[in-house]
Protein backbone atom coordinates (compact mmCIF):
# COMPACT_ATOMS: atom_id res chain seq x y z
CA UNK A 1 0.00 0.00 0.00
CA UNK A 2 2.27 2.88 -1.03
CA UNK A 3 -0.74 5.19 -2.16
CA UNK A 4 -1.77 7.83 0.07
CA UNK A 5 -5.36 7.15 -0.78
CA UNK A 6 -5.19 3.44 -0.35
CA UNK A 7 -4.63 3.86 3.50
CA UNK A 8 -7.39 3.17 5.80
CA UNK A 9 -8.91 5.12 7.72
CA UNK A 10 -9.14 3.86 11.28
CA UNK A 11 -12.60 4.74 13.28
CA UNK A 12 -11.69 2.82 16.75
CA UNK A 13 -14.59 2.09 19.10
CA UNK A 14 -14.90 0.95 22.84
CA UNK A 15 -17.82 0.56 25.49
CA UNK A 16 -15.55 -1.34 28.59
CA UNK A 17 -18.53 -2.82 30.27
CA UNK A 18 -20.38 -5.85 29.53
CA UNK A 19 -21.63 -5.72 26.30
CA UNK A 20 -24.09 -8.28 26.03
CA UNK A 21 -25.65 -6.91 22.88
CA UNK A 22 -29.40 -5.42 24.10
CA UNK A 23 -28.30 -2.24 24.94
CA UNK A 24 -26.67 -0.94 21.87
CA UNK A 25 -27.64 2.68 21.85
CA UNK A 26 -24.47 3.97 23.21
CA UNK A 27 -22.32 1.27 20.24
CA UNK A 28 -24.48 2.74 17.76
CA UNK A 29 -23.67 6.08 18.90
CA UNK A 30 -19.92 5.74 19.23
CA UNK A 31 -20.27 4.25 15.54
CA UNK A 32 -22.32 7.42 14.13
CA UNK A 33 -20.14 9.88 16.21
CA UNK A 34 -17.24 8.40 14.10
CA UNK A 35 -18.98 8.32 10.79
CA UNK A 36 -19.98 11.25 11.01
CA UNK A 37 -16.82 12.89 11.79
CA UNK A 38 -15.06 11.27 9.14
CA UNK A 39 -17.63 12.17 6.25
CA UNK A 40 -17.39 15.58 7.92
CA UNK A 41 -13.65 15.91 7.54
CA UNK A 42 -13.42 14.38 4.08
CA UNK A 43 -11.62 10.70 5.28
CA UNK A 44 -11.43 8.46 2.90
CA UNK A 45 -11.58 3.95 3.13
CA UNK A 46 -13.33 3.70 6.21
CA UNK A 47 -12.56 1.22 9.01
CA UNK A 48 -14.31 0.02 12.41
CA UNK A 49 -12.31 -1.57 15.01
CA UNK A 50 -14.52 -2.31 17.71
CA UNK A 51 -13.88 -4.04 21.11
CA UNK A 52 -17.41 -4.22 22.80
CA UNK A 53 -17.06 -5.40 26.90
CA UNK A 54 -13.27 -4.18 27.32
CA UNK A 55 -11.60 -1.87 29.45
CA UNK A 56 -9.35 0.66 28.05
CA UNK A 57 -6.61 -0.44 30.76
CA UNK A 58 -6.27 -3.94 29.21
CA UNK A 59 -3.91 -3.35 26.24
CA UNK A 60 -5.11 -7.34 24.97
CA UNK A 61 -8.56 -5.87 22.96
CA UNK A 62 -8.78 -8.35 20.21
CA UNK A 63 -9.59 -5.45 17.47
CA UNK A 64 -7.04 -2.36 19.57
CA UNK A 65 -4.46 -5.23 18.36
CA UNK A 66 -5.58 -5.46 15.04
CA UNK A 67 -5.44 -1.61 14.43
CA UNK A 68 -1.94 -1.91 15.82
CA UNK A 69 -0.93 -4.02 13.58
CA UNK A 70 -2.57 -2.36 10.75
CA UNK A 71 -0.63 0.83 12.19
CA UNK A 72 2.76 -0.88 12.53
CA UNK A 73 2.23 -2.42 8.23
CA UNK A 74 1.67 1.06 7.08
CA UNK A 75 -1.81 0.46 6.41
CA UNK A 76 -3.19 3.20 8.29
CA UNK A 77 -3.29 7.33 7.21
CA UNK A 78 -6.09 8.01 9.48
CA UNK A 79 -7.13 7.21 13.27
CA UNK A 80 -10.12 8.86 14.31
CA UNK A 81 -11.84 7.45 18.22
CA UNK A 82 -14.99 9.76 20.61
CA UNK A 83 -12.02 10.66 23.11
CA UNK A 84 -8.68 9.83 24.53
CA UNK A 85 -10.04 7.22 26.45
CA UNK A 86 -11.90 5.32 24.56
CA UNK A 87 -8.12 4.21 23.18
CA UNK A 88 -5.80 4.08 26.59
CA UNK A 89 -7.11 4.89 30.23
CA UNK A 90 -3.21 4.65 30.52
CA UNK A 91 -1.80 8.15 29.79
CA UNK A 92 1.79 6.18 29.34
CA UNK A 93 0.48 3.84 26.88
CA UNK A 94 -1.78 6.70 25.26
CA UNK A 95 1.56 8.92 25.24
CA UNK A 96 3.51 6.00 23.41
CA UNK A 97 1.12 6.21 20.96
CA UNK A 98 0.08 9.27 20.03
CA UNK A 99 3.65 11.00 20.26
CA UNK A 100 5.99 8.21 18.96
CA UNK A 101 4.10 5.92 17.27
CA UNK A 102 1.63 7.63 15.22
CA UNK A 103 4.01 9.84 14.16
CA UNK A 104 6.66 7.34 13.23
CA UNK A 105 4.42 5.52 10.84
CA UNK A 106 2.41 8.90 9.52
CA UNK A 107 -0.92 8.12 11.35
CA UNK A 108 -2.76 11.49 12.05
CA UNK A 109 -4.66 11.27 15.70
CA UNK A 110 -8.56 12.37 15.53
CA UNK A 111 -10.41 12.71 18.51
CA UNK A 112 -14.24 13.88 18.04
CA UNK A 113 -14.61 15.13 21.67
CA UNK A 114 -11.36 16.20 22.44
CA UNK A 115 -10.47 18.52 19.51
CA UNK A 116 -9.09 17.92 16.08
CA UNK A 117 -5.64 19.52 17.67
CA UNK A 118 -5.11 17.05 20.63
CA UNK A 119 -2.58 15.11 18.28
CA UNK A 120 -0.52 17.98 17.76
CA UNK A 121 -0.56 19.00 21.37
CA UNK A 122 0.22 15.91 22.72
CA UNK A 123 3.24 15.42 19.75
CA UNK A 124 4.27 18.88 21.70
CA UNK A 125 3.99 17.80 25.46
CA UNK A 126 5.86 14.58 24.10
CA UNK A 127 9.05 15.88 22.71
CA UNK A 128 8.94 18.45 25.74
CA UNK A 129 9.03 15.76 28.01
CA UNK A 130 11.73 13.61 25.99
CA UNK A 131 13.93 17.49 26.47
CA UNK A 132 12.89 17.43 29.83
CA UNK A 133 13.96 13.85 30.42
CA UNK A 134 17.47 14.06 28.37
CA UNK A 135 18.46 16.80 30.28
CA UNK A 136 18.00 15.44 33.78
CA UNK A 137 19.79 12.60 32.57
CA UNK A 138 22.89 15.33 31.20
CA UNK A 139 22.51 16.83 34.51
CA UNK A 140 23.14 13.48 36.54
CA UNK A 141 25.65 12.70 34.41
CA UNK A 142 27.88 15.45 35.14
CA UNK A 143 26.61 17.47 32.11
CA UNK A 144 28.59 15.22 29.40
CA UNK A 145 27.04 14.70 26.43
């Protein structure tokens, strides 16, 4: 998949408790909130990953995995999710993500609740903190480089 356009784009759905499958309202209206935002914003190749009944904390969801991998093969231009936690209740794991990995493999972050920036910020607050970390690190090391 070298062409821009034949990337996916990724809409990634949650609900953590147990989905059981009669109360749906609140799947279908993760998977409209998505839609919707996508059409919205022009994304192109549409594609649900949904893990119904798992908590954001477990980093095992069956489909998260599958848009990781998808990620990670180049497959993916596009991630779009309702809010920062329906993809990581961990902010470590949700920093790995959204300011190394996505970048690394040219994924652009979409959150519908949070803001169409919160990528960009969080890209910001990352390499701040990897500054902040290298020098503490120069600064208990003498100040060698």
């Amino acid at each position: 998949m070298d062409r821009q356009s034949d990337k996916i784009t990724a809409l990634y759905c949650r609900i953590g408790y147990p989905f059981d499958g009669r109360d749906t309202t609140s799947a279908h209206a993760q998977l409209d909130s998505l839609s919707h935002y996508a059409r919205e914003h022009g994304l192109k190749n549409l594609r649900f990953y949904c893990d119904w009944g798992f908590s954001g904390a477990d980093p095992n969801r069956p489909q998260y995995l599958r848009m990781l991998h998808d990620v990670l093969a180049g497959k993916i231009s596009n991630l779009v999710v309702l809010n920062l936690s329906r993809l990581a209740r961990d902010s470590e794991d949700a920093w790995k993500l959204i300011g190394d990995t996505f970048p690394q493999y040219s994924v652009v972050f979409h959150s519908v609740q949070d803001g169409v920036g919160i990528g960009e910020t969080l890209e910001r607050f990352s390499l701040i903190r990897q500054e902040l970390k290298t020098a503490y690190y120069r600064s208990r090391e003498g100040g060698r480089d």
